[in-house]
PDB file of N, CA and C in Angstrom:
ATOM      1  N   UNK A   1     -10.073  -1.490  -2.561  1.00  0.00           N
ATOM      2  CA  UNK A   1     -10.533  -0.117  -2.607  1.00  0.00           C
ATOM      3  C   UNK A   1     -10.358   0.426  -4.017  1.00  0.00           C
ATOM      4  N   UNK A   2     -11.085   1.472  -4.879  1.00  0.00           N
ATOM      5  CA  UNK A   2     -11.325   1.829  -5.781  1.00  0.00           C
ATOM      6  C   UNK A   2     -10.334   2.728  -5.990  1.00  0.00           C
ATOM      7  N   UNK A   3     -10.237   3.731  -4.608  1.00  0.00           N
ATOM      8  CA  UNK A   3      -9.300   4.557  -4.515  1.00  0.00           C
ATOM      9  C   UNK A   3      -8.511   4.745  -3.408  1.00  0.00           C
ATOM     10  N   UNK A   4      -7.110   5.707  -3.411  1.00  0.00           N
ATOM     11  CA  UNK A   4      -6.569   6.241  -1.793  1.00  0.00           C
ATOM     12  C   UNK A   4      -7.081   7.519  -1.420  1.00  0.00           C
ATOM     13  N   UNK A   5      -7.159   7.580   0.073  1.00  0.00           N
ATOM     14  CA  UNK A   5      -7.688   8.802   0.750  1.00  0.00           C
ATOM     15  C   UNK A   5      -6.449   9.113   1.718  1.00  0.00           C
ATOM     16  N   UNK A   6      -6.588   9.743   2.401  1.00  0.00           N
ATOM     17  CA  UNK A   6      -6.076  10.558   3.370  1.00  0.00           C
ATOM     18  C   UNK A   6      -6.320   9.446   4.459  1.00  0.00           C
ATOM     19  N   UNK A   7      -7.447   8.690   4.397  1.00  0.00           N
ATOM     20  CA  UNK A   7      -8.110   7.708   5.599  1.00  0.00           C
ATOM     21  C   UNK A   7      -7.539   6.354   5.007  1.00  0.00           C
ATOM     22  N   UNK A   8      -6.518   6.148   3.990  1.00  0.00           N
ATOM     23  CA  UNK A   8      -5.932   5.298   4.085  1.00  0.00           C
ATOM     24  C   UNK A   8      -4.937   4.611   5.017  1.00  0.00           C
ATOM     25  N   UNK A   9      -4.844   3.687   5.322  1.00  0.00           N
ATOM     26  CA  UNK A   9      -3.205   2.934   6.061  1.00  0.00           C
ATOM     27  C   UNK A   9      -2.171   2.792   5.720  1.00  0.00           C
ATOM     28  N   UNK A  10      -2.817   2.024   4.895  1.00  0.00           N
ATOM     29  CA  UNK A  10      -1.721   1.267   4.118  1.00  0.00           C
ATOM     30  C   UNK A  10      -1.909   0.769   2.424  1.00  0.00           C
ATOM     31  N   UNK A  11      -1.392   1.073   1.594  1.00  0.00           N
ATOM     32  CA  UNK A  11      -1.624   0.611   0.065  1.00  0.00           C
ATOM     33  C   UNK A  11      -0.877  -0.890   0.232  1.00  0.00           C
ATOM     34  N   UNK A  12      -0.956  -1.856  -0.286  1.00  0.00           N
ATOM     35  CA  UNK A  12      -0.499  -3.149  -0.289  1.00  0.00           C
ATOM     36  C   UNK A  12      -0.186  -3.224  -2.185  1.00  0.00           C
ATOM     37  N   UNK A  13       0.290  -3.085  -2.485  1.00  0.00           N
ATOM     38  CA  UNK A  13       0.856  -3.748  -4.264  1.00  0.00           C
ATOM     39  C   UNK A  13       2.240  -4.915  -4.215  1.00  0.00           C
ATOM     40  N   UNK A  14       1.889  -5.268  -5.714  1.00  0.00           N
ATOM     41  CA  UNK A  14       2.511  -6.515  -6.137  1.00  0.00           C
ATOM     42  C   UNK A  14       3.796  -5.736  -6.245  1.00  0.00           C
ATOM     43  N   UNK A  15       3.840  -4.757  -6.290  1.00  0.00           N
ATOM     44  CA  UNK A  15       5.512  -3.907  -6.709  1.00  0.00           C
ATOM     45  C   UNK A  15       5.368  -2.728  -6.104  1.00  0.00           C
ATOM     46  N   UNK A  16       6.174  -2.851  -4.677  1.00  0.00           N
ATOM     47  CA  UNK A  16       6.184  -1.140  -4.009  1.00  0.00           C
ATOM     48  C   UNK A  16       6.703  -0.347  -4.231  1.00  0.00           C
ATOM     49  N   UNK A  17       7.761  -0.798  -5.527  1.00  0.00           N
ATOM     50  CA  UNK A  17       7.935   0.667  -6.371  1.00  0.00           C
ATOM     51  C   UNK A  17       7.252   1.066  -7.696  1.00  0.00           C
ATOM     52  N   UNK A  18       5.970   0.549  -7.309  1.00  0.00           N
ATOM     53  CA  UNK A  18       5.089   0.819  -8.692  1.00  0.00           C
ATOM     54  C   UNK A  18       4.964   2.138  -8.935  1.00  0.00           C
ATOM     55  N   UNK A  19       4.960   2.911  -9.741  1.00  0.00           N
ATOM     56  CA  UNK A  19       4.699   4.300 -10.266  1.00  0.00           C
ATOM     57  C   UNK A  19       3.442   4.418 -10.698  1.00  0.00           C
ATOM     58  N   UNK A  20       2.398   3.603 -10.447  1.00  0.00           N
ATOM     59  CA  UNK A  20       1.046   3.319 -10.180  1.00  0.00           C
ATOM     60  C   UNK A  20       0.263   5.178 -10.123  1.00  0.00           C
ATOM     61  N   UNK A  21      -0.960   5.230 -10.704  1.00  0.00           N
ATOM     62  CA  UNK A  21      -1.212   6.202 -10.102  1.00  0.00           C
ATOM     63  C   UNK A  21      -2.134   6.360  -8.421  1.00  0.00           C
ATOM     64  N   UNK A  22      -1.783   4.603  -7.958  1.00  0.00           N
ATOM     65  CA  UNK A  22      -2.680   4.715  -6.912  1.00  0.00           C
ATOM     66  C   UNK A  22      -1.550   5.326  -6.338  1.00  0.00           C
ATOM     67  N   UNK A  23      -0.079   4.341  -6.222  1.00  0.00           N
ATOM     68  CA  UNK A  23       0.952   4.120  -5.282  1.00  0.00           C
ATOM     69  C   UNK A  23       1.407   5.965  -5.437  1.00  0.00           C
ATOM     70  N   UNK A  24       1.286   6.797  -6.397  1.00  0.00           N
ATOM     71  CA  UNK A  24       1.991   7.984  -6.227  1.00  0.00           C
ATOM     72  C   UNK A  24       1.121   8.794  -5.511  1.00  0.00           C
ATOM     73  N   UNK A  25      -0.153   8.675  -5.591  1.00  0.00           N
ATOM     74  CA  UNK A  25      -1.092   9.447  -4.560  1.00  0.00           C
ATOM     75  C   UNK A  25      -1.081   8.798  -3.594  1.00  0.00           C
ATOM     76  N   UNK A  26      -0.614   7.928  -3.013  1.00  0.00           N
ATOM     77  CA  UNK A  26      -0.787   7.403  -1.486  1.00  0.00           C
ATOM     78  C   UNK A  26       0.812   7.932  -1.247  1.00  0.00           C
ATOM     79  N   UNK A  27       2.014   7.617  -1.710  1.00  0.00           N
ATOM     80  CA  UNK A  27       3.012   8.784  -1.588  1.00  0.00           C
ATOM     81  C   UNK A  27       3.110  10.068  -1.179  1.00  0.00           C
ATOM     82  N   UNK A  28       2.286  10.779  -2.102  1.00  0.00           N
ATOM     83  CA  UNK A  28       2.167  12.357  -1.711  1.00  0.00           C
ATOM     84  C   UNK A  28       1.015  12.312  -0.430  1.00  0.00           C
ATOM     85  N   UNK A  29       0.042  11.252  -0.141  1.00  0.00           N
ATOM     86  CA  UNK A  29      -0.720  11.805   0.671  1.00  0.00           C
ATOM     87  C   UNK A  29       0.346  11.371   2.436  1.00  0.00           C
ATOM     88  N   UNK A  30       1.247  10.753   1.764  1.00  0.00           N
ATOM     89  CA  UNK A  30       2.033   9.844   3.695  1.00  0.00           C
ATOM     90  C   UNK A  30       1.529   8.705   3.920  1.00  0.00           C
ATOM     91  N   UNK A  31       0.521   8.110   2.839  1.00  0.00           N
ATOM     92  CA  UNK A  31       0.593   6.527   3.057  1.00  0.00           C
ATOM     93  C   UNK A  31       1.780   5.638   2.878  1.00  0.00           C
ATOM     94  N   UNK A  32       1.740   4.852   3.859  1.00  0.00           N
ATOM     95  CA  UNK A  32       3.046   3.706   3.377  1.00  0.00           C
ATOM     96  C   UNK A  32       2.400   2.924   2.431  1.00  0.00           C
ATOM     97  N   UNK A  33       3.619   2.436   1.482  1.00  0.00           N
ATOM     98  CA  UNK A  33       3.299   1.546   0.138  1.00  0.00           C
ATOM     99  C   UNK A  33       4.075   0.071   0.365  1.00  0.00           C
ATOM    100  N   UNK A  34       3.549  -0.892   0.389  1.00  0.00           N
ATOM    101  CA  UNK A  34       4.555  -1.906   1.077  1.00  0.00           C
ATOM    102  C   UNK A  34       3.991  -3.426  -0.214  1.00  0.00           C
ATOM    103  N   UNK A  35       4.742  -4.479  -0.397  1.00  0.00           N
ATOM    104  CA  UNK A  35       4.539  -4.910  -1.033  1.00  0.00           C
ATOM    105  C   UNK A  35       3.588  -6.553  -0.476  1.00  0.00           C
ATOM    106  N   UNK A  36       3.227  -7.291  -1.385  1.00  0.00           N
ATOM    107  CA  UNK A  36       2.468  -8.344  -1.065  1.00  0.00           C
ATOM    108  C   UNK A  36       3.055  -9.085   0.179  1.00  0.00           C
ATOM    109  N   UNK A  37       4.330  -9.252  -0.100  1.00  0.00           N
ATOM    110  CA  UNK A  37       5.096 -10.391   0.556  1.00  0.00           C
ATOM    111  C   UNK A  37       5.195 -10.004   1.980  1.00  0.00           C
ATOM    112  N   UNK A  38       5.416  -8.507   2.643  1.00  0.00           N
ATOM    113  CA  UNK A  38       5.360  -7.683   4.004  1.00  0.00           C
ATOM    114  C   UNK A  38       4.349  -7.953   4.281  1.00  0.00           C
ATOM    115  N   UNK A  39       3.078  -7.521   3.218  1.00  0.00           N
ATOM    116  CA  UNK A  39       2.269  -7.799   4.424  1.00  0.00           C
ATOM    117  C   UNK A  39       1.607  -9.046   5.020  1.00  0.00           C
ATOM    118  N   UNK A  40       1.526 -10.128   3.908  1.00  0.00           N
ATOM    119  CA  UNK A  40       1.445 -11.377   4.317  1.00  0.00           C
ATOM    120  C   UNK A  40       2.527 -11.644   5.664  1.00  0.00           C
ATOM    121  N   UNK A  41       3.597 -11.273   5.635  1.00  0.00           N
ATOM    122  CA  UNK A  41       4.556 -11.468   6.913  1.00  0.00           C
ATOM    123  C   UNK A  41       3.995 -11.015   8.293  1.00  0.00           C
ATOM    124  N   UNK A  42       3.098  -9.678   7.724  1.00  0.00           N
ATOM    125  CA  UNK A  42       2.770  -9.427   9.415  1.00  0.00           C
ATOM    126  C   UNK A  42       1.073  -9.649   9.923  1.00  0.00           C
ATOM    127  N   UNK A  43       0.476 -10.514   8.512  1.00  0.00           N
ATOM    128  CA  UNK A  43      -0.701 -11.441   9.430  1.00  0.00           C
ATOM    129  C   UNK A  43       0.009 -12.292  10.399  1.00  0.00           C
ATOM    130  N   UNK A  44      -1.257 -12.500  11.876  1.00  0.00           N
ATOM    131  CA  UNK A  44      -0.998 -13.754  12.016  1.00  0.00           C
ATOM    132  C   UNK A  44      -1.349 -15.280  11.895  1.00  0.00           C
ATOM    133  N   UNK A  45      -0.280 -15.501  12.649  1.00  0.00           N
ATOM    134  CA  UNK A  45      -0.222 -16.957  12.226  1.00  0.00           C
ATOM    135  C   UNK A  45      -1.417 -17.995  12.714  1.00  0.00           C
ATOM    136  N   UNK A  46      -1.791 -18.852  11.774  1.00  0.00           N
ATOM    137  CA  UNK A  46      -2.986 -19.320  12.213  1.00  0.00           C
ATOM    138  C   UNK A  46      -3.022 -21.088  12.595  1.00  0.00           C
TER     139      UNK A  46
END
């Protein structure tokens, strides 16, 4: 995605404490910010 909305889920980054200007607007909007490795954990398994 280009950008975060309000109609976001979830932001996925390489560093979930990035100070990113995506990761701080998905912050203020109540998106969770979670990092590569989580969410690979909660695909499943194939």
């Amino acid at each position: 995605m280009a950008s975060v909305s309000g109609k976001t889920n979830v932001l996925v980054c390489a560093d979930p404490e990035s100070q990113s200007g995506k990761a701080r607007k998905a912050r203020a909007l109540g998106v969770r910010v979670i990092g590569e490795a989580v969410f690979l954990e909660s695909l499943p398994s194939v």
